[in-house]
C-alpha atoms as a PDB file:
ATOM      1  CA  UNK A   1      21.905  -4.590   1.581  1.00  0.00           C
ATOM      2  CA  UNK A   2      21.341  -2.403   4.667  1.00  0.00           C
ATOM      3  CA  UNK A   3      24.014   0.406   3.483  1.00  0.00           C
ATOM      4  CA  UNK A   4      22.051   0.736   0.271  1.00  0.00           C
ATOM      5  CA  UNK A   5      19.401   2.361   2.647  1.00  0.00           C
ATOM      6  CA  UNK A   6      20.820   4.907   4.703  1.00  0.00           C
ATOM      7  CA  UNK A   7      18.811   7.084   7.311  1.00  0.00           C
ATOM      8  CA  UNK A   8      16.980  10.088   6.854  1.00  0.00           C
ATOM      9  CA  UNK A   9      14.409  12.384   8.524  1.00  0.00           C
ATOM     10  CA  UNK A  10      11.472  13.362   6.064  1.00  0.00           C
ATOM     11  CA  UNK A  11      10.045  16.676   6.302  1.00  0.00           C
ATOM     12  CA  UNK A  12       6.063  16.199   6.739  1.00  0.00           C
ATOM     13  CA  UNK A  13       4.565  18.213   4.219  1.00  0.00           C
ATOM     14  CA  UNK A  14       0.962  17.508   4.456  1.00  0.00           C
ATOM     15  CA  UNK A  15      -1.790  15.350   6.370  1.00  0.00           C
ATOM     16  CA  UNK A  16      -5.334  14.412   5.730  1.00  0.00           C
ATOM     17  CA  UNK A  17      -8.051  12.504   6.650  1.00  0.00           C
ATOM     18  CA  UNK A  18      -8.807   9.323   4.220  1.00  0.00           C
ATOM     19  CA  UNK A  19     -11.328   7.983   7.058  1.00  0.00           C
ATOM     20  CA  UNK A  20     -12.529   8.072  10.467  1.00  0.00           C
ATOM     21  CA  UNK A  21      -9.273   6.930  12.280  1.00  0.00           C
ATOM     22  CA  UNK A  22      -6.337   6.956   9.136  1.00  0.00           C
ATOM     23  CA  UNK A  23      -4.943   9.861   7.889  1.00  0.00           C
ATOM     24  CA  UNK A  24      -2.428  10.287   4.210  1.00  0.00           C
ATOM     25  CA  UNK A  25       0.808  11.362   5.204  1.00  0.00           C
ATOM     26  CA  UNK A  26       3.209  13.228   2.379  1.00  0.00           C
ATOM     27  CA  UNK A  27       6.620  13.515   3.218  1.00  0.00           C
ATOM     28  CA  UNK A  28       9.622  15.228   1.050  1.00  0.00           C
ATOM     29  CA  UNK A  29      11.611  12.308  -0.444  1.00  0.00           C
ATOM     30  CA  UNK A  30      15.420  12.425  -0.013  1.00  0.00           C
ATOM     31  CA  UNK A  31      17.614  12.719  -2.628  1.00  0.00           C
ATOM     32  CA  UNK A  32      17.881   9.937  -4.743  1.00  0.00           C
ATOM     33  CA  UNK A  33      14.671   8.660  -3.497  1.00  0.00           C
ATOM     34  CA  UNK A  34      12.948   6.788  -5.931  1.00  0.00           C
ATOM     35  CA  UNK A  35      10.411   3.217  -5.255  1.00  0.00           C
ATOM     36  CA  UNK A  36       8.488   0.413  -7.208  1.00  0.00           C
ATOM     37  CA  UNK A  37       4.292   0.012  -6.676  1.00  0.00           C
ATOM     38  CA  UNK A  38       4.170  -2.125  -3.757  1.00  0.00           C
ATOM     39  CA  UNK A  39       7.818  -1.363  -1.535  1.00  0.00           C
ATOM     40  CA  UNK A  40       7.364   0.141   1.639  1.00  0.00           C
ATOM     41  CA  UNK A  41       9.525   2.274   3.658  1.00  0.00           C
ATOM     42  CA  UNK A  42      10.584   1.514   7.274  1.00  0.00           C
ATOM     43  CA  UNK A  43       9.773   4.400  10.311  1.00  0.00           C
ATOM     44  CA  UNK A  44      11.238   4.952  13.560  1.00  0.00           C
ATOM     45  CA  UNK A  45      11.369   7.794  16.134  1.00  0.00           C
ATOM     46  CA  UNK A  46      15.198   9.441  17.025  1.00  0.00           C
ATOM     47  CA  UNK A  47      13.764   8.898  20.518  1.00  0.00           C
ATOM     48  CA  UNK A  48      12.483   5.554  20.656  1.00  0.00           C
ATOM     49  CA  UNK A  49      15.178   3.772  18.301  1.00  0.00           C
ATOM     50  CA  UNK A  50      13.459  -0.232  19.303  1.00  0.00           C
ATOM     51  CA  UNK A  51      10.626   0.452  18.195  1.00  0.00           C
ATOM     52  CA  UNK A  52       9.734   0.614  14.344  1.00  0.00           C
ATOM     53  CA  UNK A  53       7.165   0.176  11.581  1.00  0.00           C
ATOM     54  CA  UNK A  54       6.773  -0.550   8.384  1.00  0.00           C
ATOM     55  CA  UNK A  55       4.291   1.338   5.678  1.00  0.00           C
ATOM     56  CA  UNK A  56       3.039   0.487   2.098  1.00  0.00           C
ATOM     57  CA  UNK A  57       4.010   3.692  -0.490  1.00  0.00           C
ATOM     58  CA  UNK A  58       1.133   4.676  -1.939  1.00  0.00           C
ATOM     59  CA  UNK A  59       1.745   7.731  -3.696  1.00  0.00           C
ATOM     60  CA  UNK A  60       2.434   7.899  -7.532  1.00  0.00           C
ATOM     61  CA  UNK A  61       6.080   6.811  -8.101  1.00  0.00           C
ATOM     62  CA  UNK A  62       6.434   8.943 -10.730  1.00  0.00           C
ATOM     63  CA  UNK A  63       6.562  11.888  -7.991  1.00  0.00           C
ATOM     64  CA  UNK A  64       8.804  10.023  -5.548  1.00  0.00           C
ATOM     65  CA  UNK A  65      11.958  12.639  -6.773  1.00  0.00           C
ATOM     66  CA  UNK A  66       9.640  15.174  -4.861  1.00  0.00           C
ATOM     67  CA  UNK A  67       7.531  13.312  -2.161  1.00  0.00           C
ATOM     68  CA  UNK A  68       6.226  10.133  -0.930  1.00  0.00           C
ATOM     69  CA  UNK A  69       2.970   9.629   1.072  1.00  0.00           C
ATOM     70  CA  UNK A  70       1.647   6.819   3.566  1.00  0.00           C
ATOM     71  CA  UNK A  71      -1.787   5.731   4.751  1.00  0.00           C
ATOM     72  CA  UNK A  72      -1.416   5.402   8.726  1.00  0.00           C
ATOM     73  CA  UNK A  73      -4.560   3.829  10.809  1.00  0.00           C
ATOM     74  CA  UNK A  74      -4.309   4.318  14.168  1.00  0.00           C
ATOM     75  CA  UNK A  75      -4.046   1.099  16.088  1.00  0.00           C
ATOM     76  CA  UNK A  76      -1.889   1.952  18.937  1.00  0.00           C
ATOM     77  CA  UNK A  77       0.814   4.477  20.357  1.00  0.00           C
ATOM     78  CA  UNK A  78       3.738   4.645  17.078  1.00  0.00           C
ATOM     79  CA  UNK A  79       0.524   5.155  14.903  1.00  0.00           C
ATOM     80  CA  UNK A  80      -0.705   7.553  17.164  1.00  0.00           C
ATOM     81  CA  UNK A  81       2.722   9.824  17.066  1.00  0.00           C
ATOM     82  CA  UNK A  82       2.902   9.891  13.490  1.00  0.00           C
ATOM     83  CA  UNK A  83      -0.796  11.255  12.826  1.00  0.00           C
ATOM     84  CA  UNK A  84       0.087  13.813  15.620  1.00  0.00           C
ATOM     85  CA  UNK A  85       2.897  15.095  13.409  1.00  0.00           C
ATOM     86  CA  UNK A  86       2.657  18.610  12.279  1.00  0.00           C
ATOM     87  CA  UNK A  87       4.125  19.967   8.625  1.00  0.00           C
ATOM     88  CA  UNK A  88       7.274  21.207   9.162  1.00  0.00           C
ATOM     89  CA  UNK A  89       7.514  20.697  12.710  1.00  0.00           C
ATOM     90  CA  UNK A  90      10.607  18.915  13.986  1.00  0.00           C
ATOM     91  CA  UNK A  91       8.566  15.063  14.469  1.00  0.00           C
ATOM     92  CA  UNK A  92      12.653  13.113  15.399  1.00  0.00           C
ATOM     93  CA  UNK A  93      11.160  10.610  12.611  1.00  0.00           C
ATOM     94  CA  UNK A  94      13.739   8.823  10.960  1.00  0.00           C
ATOM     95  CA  UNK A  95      13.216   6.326   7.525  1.00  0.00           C
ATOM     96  CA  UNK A  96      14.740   3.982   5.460  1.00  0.00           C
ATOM     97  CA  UNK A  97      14.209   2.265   2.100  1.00  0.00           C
ATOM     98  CA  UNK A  98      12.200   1.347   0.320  1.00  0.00           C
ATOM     99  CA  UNK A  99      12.117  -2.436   0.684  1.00  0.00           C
ATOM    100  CA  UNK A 100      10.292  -5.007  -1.024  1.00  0.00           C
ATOM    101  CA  UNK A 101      10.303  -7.850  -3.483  1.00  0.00           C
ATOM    102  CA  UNK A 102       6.607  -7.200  -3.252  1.00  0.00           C
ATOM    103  CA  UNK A 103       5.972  -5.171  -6.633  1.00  0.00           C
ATOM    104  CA  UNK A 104       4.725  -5.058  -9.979  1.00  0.00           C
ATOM    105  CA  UNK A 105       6.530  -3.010 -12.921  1.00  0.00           C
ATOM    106  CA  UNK A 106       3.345  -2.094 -15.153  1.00  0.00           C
ATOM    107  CA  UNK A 107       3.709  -5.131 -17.548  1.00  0.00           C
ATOM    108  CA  UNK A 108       1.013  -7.713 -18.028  1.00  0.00           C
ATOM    109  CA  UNK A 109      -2.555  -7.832 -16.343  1.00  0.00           C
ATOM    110  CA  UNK A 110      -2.471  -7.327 -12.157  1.00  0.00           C
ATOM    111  CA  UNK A 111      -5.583  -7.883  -9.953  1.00  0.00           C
ATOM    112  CA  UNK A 112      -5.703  -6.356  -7.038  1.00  0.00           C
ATOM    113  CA  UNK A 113      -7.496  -7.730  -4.042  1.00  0.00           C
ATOM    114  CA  UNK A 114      -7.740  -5.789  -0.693  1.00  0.00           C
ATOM    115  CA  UNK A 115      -9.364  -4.494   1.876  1.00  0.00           C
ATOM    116  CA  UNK A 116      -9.262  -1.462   4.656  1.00  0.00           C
ATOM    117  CA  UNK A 117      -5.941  -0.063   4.442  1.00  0.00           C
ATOM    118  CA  UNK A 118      -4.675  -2.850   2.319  1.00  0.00           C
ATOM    119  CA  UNK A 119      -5.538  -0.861  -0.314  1.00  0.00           C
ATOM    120  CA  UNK A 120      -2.289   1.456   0.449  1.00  0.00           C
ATOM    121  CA  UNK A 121      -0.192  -0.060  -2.109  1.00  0.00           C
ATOM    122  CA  UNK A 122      -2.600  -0.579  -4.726  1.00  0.00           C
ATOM    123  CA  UNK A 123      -3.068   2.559  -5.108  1.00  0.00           C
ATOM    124  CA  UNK A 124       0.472   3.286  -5.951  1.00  0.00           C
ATOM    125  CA  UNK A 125       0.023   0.718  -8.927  1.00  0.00           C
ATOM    126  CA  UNK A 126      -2.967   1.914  -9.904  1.00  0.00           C
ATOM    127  CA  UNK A 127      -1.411   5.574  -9.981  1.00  0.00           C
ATOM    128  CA  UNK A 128       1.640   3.554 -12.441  1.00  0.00           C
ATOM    129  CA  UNK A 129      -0.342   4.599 -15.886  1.00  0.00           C
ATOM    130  CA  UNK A 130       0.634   1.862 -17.372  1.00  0.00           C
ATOM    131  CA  UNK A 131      -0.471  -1.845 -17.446  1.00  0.00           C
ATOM    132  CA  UNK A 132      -3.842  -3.534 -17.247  1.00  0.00           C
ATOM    133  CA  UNK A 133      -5.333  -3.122 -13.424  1.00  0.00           C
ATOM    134  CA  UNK A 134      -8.382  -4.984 -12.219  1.00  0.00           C
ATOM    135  CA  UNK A 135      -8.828  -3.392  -7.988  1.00  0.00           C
ATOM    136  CA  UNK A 136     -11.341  -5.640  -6.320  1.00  0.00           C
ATOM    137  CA  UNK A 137     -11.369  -3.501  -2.546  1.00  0.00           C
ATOM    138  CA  UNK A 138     -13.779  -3.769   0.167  1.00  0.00           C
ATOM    139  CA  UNK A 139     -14.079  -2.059   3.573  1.00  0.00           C
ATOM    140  CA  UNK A 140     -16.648  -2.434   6.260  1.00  0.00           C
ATOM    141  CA  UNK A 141     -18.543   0.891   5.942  1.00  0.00           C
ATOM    142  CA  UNK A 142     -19.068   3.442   2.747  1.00  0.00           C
ATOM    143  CA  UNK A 143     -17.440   5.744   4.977  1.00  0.00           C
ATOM    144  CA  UNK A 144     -13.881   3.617   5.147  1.00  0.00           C
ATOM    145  CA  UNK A 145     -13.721   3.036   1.586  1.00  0.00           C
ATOM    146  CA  UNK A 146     -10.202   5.011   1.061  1.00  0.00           C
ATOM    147  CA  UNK A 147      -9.252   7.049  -1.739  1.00  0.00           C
ATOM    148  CA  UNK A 148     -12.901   7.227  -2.529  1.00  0.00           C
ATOM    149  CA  UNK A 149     -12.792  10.348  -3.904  1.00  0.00           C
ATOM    150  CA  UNK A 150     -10.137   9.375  -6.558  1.00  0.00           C
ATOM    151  CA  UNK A 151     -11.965   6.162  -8.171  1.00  0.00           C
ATOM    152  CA  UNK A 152     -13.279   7.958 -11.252  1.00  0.00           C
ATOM    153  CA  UNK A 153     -10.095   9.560 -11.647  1.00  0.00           C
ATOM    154  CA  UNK A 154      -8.313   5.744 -11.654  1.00  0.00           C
ATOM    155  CA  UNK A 155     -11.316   4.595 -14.199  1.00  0.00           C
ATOM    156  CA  UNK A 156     -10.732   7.309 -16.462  1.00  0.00           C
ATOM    157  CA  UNK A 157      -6.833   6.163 -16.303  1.00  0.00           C
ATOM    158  CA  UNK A 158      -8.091   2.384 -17.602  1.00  0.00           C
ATOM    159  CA  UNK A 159      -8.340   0.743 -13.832  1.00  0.00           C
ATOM    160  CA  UNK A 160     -11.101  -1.451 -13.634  1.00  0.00           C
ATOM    161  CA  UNK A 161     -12.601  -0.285  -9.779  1.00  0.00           C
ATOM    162  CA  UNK A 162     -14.557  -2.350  -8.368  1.00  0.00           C
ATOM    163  CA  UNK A 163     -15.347  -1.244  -4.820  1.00  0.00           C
ATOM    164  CA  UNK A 164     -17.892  -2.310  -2.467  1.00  0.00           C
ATOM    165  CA  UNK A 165     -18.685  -2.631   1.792  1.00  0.00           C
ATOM    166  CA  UNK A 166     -18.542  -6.202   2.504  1.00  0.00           C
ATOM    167  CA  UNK A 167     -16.358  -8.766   1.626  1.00  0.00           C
ATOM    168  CA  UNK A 168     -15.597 -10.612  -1.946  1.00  0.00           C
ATOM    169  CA  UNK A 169     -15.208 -13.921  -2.424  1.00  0.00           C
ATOM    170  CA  UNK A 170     -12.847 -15.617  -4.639  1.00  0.00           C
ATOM    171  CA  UNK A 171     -14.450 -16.257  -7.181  1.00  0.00           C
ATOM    172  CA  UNK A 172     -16.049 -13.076  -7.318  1.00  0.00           C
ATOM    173  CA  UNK A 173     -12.446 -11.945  -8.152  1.00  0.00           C
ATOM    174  CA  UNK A 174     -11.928 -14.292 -10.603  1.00  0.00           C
ATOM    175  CA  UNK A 175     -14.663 -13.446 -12.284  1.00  0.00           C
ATOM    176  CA  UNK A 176     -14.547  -9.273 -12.512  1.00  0.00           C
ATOM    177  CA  UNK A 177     -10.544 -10.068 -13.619  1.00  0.00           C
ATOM    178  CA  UNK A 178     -12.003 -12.052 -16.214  1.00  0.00           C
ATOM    179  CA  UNK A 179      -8.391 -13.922 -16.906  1.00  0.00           C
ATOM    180  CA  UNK A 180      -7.039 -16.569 -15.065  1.00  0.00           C
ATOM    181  CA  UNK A 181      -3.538 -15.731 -16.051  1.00  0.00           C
ATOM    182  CA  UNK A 182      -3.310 -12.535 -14.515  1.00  0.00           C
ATOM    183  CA  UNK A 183      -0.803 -11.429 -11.208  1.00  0.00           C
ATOM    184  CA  UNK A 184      -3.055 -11.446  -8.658  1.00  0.00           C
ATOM    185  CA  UNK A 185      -1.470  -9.376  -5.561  1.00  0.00           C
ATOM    186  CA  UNK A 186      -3.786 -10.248  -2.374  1.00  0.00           C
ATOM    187  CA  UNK A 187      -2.965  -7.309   0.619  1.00  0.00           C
ATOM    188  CA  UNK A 188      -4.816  -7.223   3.583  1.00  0.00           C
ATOM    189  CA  UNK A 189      -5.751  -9.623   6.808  1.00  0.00           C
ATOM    190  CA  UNK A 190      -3.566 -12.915   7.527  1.00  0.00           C
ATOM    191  CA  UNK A 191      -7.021 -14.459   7.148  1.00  0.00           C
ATOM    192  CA  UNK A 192      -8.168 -12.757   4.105  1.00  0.00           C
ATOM    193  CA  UNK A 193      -5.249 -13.675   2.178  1.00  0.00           C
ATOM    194  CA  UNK A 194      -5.082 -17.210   2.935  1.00  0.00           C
ATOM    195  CA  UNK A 195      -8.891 -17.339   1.701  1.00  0.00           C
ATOM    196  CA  UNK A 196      -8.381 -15.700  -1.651  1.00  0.00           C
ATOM    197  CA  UNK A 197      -5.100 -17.501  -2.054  1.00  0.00           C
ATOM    198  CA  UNK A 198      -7.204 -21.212  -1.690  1.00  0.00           C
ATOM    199  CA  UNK A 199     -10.278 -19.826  -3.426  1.00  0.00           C
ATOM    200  CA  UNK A 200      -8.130 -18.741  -6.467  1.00  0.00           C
ATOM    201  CA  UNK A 201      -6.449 -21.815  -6.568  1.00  0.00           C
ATOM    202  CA  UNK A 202      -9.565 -24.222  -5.897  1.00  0.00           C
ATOM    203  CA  UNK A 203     -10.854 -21.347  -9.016  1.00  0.00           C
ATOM    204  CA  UNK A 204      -8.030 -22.423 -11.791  1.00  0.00           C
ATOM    205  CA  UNK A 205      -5.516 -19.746 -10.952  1.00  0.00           C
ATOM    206  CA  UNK A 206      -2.559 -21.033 -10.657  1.00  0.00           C
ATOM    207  CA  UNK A 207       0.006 -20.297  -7.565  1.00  0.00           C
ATOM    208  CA  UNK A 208       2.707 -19.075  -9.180  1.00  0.00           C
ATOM    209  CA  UNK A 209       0.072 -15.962 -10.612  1.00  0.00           C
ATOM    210  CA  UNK A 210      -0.839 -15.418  -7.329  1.00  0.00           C
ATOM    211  CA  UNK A 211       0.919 -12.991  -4.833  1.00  0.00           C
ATOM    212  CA  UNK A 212       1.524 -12.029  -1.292  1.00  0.00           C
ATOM    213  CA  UNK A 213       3.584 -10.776   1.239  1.00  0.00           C
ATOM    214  CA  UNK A 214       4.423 -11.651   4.696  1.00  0.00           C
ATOM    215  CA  UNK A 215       4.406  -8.929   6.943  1.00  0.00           C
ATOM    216  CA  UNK A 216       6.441  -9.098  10.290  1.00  0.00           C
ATOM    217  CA  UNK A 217      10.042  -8.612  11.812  1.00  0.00           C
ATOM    218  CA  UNK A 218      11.702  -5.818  10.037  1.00  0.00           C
ATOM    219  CA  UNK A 219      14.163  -5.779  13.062  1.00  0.00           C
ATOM    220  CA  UNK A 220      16.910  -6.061  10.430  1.00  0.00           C
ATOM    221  CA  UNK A 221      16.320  -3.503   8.283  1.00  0.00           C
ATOM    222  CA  UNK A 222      17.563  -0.806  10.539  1.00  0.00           C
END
């Protein structure tokens, strides 16, 4: 229900670059604040009220009481404002949620299939500590890989990182998850996840084990 989500303005706490053109942004959470691996929250600007976005939390829920942070690319003028904001300077960025059917709780075995910034999510489940995680993630460059710099950290945690420049296939999935009867979550292009979600299939996995979520109008949710 939309008055389960009321509005707030999050205080920026912190910004850095995770590659050439996206930036992780932590914000403090608001009281009460609290998400599952793969919600996102809903943005807007005080000033520009029409005009809103929606981004994947990918920060470890277990902090969420404290902060929450976002990976924004910049692909046009919203994205743009928000890696212009400055800690603690007053941004007019309001938020609601988190929203989502889109999630996984830590039980069973999840595969994760993404690439560029669908990794965003991902990250928050592989940052869960708990469950079995298999992360097949590509990007187009070394230097685009995100969260690069925190794979051994996620292997040493029991996450099964398998990252790479160029794309996977299907059964290239299949076969570093090693069970057909895993979740597998698929984030990332339109295109991409229609692939993996036929290769899978045409693979043995069956559709109800595999997972993905529309992205679009969020007009409602503010």
């Amino acid at each position: 229900m939309i008055s389960a989500h009321p509005l707030f303005a999050p205080r920026l706490l912190s910004t850095r670059a995770l590659a050439p053109g996206v930036r992780l942004l932590r914000f403090a959470s608001w009281p009460g604040f609290a998400f599952t691996p793969g919600q996102f929250v809903v943005l807007l600007f005080s000033d520009e009220p029409k005009i809103r976005r929606a981004y994947s939390l990918c920060s470890a829920p277990a902090e969420a009481g404290a902060y929450f942070e976002i990976a924004v690319a910049s692909a046009g003028d919203f994205s743009e404002r928000l890696i212009a904001l400055r800690p603690g300077a007053e941004g007019h960025l309001v938020a609601r949620g988190p929203f989502g059917k889109w999630t996984w709780d830590g039980s069973g075995h999840a595969v994760l299939a993404s690439s560029g910034t669908g990794i965003a999510p991902f990250r928050a489940m592989a940052l869960l500590d708990q469950g079995k995680v298999t992360l097949c993630y590509s990007a187009t460059a070394q230097s685009e890989l995100l969260f690069h710099d925190e794979y051994e950290t996620w292997r040493k945690s029991g996450v099964d990182v398998n990252a790479r420049v160029g794309a996977w296939r299907p059964g290239e999935i299949l076969a570093a998850a090693d069970d057909a009867t895993a979740a597998y979550y698929l984030c990332g292009s339109n295109k991409m996840v229609q692939e993996f979600r036929e290769g899978l299939q045409a693979a043995g996995v069956a559709a109800e084990n595999i997972r993905s979520e529309a992205w679009g109008d969020y007009a409602g949710l503010i």
